[in-house]
PDB file of N, CA and C in Angstrom:
ATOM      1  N   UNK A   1     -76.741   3.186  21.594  1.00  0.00           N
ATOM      2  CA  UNK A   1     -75.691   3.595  20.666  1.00  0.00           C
ATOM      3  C   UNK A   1     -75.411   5.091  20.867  1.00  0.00           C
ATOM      4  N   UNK A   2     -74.309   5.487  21.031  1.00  0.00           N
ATOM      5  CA  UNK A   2     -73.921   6.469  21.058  1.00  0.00           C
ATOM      6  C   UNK A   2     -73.634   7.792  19.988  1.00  0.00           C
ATOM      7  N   UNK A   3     -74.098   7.352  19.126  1.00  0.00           N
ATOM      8  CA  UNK A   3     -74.647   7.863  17.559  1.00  0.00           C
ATOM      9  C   UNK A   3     -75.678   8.248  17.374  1.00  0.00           C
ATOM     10  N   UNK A   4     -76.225   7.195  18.151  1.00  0.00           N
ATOM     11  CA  UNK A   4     -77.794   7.608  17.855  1.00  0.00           C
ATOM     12  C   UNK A   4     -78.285   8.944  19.160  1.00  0.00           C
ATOM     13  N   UNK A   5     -77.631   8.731  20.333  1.00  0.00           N
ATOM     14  CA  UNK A   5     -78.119   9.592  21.107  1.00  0.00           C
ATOM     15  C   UNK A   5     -77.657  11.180  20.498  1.00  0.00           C
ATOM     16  N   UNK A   6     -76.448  10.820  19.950  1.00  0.00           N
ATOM     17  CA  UNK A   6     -75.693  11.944  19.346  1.00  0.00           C
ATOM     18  C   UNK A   6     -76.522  13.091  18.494  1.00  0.00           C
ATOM     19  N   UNK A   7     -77.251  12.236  17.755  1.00  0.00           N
ATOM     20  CA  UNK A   7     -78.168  12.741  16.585  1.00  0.00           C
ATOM     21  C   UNK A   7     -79.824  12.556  16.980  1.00  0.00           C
ATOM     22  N   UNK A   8     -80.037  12.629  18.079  1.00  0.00           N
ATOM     23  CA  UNK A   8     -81.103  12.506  18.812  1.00  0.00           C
ATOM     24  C   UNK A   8     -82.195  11.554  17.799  1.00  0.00           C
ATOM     25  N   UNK A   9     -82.130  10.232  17.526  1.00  0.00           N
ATOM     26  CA  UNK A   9     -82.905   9.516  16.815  1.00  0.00           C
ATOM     27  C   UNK A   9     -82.735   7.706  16.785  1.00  0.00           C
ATOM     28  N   UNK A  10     -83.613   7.496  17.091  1.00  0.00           N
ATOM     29  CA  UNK A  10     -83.937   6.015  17.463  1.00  0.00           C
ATOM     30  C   UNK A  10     -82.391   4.706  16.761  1.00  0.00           C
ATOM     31  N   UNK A  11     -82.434   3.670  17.347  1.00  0.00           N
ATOM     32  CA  UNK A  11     -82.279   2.676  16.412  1.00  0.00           C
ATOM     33  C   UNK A  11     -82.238   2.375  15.533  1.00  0.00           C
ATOM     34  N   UNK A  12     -83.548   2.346  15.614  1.00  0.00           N
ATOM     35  CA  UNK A  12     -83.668   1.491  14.450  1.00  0.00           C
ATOM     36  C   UNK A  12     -84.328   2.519  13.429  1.00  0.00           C
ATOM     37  N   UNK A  13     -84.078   3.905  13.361  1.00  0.00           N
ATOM     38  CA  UNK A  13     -83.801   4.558  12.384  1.00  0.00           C
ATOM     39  C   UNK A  13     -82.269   4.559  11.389  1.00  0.00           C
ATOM     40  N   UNK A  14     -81.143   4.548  12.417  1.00  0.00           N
ATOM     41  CA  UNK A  14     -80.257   4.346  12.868  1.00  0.00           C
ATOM     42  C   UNK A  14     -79.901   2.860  11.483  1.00  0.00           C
ATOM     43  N   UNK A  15     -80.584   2.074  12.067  1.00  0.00           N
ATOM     44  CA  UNK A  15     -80.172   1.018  11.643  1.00  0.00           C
ATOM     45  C   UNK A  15     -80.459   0.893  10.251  1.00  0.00           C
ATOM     46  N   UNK A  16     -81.720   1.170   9.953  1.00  0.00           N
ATOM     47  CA  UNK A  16     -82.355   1.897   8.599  1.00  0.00           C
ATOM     48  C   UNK A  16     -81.298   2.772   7.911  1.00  0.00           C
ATOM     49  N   UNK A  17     -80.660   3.857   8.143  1.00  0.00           N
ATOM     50  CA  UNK A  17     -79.698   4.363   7.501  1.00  0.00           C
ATOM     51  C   UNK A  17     -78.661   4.044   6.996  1.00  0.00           C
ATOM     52  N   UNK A  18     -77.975   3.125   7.789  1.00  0.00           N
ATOM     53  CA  UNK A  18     -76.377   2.499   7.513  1.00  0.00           C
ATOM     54  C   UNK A  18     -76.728   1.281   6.598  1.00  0.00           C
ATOM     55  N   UNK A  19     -78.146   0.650   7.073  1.00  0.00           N
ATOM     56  CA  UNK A  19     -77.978  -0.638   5.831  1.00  0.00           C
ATOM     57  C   UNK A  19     -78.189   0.078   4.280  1.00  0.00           C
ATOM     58  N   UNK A  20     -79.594   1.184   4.522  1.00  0.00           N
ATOM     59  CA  UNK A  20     -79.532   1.990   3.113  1.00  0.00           C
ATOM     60  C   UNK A  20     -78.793   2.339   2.232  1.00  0.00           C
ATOM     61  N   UNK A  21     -77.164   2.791   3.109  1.00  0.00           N
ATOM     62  CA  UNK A  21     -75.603   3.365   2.765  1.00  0.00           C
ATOM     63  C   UNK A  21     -74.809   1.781   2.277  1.00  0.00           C
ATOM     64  N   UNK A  22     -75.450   1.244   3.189  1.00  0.00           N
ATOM     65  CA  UNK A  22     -74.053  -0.262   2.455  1.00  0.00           C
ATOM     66  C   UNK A  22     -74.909  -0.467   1.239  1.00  0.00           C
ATOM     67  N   UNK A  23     -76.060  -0.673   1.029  1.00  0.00           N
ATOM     68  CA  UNK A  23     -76.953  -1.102   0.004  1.00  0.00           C
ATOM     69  C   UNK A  23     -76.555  -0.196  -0.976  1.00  0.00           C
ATOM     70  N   UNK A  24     -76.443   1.517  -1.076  1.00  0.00           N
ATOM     71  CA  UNK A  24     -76.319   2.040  -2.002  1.00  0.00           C
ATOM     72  C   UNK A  24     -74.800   2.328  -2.339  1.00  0.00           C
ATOM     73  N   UNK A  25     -73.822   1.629  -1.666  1.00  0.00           N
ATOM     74  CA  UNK A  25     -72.128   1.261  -2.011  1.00  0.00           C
ATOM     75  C   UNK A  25     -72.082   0.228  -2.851  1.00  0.00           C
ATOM     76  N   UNK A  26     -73.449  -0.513  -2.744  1.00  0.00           N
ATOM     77  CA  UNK A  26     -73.092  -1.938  -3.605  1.00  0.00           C
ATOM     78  C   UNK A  26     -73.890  -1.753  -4.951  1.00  0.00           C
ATOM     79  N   UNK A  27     -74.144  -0.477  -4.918  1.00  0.00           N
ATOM     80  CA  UNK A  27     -75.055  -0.025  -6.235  1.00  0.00           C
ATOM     81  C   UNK A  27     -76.708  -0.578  -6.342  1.00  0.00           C
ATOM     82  N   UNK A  28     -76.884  -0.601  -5.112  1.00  0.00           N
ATOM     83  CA  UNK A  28     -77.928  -1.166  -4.592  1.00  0.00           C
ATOM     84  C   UNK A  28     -79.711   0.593  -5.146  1.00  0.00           C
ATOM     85  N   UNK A  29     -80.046   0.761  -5.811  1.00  0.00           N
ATOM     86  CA  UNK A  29     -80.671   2.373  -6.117  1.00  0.00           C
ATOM     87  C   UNK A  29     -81.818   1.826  -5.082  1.00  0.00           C
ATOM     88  N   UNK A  30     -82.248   2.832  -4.088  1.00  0.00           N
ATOM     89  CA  UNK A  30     -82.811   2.697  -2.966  1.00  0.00           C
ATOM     90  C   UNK A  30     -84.373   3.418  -3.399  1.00  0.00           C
ATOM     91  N   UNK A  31     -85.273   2.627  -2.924  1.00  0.00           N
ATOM     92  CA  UNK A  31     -86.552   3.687  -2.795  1.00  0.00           C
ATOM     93  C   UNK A  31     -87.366   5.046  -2.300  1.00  0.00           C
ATOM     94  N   UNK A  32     -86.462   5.070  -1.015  1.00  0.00           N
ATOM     95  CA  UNK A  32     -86.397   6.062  -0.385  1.00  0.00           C
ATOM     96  C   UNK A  32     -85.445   6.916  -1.118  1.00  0.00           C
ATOM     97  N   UNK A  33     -85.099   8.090  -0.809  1.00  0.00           N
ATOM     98  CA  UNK A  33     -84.401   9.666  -1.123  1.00  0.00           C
ATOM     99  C   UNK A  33     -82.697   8.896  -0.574  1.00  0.00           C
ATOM    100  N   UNK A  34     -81.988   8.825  -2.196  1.00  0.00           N
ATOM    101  CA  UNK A  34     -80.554   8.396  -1.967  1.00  0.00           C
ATOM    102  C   UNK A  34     -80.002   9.111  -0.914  1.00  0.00           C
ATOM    103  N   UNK A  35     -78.939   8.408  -0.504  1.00  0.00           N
ATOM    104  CA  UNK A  35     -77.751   9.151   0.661  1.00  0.00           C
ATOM    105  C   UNK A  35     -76.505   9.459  -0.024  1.00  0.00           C
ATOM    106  N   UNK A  36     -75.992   8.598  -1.063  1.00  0.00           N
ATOM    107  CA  UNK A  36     -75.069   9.042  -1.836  1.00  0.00           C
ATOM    108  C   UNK A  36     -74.918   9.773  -2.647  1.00  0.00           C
ATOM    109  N   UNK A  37     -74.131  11.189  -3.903  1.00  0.00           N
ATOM    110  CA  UNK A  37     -74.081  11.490  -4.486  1.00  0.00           C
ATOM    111  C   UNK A  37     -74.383  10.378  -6.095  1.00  0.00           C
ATOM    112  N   UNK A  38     -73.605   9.273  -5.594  1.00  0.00           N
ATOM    113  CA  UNK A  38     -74.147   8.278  -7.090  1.00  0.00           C
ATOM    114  C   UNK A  38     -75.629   7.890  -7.458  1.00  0.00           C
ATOM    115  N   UNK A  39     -75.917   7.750  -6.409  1.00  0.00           N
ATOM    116  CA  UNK A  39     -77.269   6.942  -5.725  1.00  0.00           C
ATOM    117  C   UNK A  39     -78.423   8.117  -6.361  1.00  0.00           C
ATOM    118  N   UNK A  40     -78.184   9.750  -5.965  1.00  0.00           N
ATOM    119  CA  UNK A  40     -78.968  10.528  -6.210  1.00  0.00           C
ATOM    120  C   UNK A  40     -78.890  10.889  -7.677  1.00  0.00           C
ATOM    121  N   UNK A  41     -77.527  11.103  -8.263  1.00  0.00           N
ATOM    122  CA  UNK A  41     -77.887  11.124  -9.627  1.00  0.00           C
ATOM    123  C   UNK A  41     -78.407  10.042 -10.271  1.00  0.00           C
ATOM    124  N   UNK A  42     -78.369   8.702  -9.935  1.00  0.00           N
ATOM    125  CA  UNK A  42     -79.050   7.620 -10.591  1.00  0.00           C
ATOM    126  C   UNK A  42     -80.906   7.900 -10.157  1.00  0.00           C
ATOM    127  N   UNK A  43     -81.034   8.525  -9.414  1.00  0.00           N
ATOM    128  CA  UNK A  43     -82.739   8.681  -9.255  1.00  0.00           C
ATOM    129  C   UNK A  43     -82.932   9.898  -9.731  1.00  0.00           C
ATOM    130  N   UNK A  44     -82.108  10.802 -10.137  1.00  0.00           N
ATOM    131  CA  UNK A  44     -82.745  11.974 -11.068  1.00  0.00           C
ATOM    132  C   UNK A  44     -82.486  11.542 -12.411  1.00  0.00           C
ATOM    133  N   UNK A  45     -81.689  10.784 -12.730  1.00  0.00           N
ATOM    134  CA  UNK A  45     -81.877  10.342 -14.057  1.00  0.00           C
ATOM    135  C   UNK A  45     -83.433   9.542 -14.518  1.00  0.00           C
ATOM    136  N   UNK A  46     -83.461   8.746 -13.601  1.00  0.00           N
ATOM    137  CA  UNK A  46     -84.675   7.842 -13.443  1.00  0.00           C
ATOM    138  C   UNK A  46     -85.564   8.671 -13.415  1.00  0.00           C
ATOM    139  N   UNK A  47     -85.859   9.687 -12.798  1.00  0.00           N
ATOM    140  CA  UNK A  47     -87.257  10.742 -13.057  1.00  0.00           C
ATOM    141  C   UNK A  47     -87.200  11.364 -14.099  1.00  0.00           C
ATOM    142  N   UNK A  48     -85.848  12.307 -14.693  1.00  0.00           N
ATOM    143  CA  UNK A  48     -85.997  12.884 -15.708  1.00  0.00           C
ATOM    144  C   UNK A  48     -86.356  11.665 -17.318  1.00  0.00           C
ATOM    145  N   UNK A  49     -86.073  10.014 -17.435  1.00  0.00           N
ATOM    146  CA  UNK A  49     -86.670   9.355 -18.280  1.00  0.00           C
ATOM    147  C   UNK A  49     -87.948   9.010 -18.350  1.00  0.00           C
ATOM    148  N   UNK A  50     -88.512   8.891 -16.902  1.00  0.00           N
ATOM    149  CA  UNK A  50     -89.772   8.801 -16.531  1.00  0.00           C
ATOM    150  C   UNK A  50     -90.682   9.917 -17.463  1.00  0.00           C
ATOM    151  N   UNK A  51     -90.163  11.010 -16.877  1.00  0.00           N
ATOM    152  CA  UNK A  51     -90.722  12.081 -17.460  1.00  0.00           C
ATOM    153  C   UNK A  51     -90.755  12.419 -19.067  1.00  0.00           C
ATOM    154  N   UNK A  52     -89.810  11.581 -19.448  1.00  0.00           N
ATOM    155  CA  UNK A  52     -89.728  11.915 -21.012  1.00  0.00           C
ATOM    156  C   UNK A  52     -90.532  10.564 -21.630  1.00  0.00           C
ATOM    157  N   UNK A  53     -90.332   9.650 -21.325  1.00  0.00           N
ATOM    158  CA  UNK A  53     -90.879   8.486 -21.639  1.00  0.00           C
ATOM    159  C   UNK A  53     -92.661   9.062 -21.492  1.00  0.00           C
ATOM    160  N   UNK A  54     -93.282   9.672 -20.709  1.00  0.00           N
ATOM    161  CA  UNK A  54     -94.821  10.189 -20.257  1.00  0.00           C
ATOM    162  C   UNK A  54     -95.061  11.203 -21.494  1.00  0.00           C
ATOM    163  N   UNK A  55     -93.858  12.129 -21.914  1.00  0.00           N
ATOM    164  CA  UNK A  55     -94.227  13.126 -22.977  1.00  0.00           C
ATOM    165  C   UNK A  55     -94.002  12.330 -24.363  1.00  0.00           C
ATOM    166  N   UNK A  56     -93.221  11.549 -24.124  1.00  0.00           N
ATOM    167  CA  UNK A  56     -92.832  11.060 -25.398  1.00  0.00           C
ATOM    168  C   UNK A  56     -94.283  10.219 -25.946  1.00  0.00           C
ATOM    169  N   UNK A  57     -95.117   9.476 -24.967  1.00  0.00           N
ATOM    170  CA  UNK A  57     -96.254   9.367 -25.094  1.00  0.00           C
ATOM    171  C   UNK A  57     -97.606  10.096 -25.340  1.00  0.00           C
ATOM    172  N   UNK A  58     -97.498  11.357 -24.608  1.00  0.00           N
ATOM    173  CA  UNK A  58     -98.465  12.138 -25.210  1.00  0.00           C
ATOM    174  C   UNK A  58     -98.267  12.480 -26.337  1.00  0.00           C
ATOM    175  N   UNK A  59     -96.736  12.698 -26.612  1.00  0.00           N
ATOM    176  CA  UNK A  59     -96.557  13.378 -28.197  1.00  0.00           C
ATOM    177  C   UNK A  59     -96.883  12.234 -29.557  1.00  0.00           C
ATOM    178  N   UNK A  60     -96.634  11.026 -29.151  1.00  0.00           N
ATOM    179  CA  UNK A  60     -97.557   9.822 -29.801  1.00  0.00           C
ATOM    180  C   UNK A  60     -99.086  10.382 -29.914  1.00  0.00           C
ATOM    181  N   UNK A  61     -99.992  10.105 -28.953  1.00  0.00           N
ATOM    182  CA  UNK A  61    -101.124  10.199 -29.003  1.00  0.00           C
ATOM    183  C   UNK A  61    -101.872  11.221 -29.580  1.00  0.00           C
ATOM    184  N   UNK A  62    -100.976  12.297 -29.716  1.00  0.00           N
ATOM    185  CA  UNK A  62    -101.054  13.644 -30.130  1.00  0.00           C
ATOM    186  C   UNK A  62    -101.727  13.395 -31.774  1.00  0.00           C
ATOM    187  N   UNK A  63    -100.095  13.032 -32.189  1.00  0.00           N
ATOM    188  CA  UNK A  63    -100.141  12.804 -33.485  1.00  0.00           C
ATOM    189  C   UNK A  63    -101.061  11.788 -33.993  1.00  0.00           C
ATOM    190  N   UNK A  64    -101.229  10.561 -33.563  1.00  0.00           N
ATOM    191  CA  UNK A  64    -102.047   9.817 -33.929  1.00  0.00           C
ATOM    192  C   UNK A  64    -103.495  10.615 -33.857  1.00  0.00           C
ATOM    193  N   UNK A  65    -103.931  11.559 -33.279  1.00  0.00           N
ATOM    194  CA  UNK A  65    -105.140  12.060 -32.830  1.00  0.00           C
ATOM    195  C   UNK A  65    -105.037  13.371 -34.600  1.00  0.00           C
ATOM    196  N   UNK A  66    -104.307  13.374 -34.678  1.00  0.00           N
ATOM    197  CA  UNK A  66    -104.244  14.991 -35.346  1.00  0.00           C
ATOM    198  C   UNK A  66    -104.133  13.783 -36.758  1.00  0.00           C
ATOM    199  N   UNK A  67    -103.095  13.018 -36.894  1.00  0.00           N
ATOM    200  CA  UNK A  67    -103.283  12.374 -38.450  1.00  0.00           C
ATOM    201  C   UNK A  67    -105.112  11.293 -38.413  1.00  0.00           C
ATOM    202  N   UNK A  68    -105.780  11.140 -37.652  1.00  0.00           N
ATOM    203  CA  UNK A  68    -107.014  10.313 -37.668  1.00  0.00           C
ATOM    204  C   UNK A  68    -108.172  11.246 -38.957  1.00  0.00           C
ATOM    205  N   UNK A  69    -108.628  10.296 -39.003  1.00  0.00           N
ATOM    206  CA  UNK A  69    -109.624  10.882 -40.149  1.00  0.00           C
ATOM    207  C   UNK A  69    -110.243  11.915 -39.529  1.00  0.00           C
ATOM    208  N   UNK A  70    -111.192  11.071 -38.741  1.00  0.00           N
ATOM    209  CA  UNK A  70    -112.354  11.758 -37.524  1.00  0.00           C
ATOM    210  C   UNK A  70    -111.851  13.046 -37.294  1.00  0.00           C
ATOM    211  N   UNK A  71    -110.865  13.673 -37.321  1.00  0.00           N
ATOM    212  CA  UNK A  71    -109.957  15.537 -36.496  1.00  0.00           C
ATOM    213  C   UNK A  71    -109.696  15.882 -37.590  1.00  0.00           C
ATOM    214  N   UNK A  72    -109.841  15.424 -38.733  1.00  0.00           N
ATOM    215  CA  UNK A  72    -109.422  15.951 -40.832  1.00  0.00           C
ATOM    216  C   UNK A  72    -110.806  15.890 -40.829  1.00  0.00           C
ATOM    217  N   UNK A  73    -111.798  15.943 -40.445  1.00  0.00           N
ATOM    218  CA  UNK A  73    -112.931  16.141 -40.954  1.00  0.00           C
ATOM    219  C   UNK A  73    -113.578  16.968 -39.934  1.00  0.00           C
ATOM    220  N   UNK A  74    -113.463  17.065 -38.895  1.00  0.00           N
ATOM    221  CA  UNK A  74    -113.967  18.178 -37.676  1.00  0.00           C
ATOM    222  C   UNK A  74    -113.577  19.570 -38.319  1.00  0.00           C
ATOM    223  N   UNK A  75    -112.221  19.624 -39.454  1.00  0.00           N
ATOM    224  CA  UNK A  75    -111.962  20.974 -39.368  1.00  0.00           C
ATOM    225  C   UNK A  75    -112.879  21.656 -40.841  1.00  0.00           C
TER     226      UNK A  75
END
């Protein structure tokens, strides 16, 4: 392929890329690091809930830890 020699990189890297791109046209959110602008804001959204969903849990556990008897009587 003449693309591929272009961009000095295999096949079936090659081939790996363009199905990744049709996959993420069909709204397909990829595992690997998006190629599209849609694709990438849909995986920083996905990390930044990740991330809140993890605090939103500590801040649970928090409280449950601070209203427990056992931490009203340590002080």
């Amino acid at each position: 392929m003449e693309a591929c020699s272009a961009m000095s990189v295999g096949e079936t890297a090659m081939r790996r890329w363009v199905a990744q791109l049709q996959a993420e046209r069909q709204g397909i959110t990829p595992d690997a690091k998006a190629m599209t602008p849609e694709q990438q804001r849909i995986q920083e959204f996905e990390k930044r809930i990740k991330r809140l969903e993890l605090e939103k849990d500590i801040l649970k556990k928090a409280t449950a830890l601070l209203m427990s008897d056992d931490f009203k009587n340590m002080r």
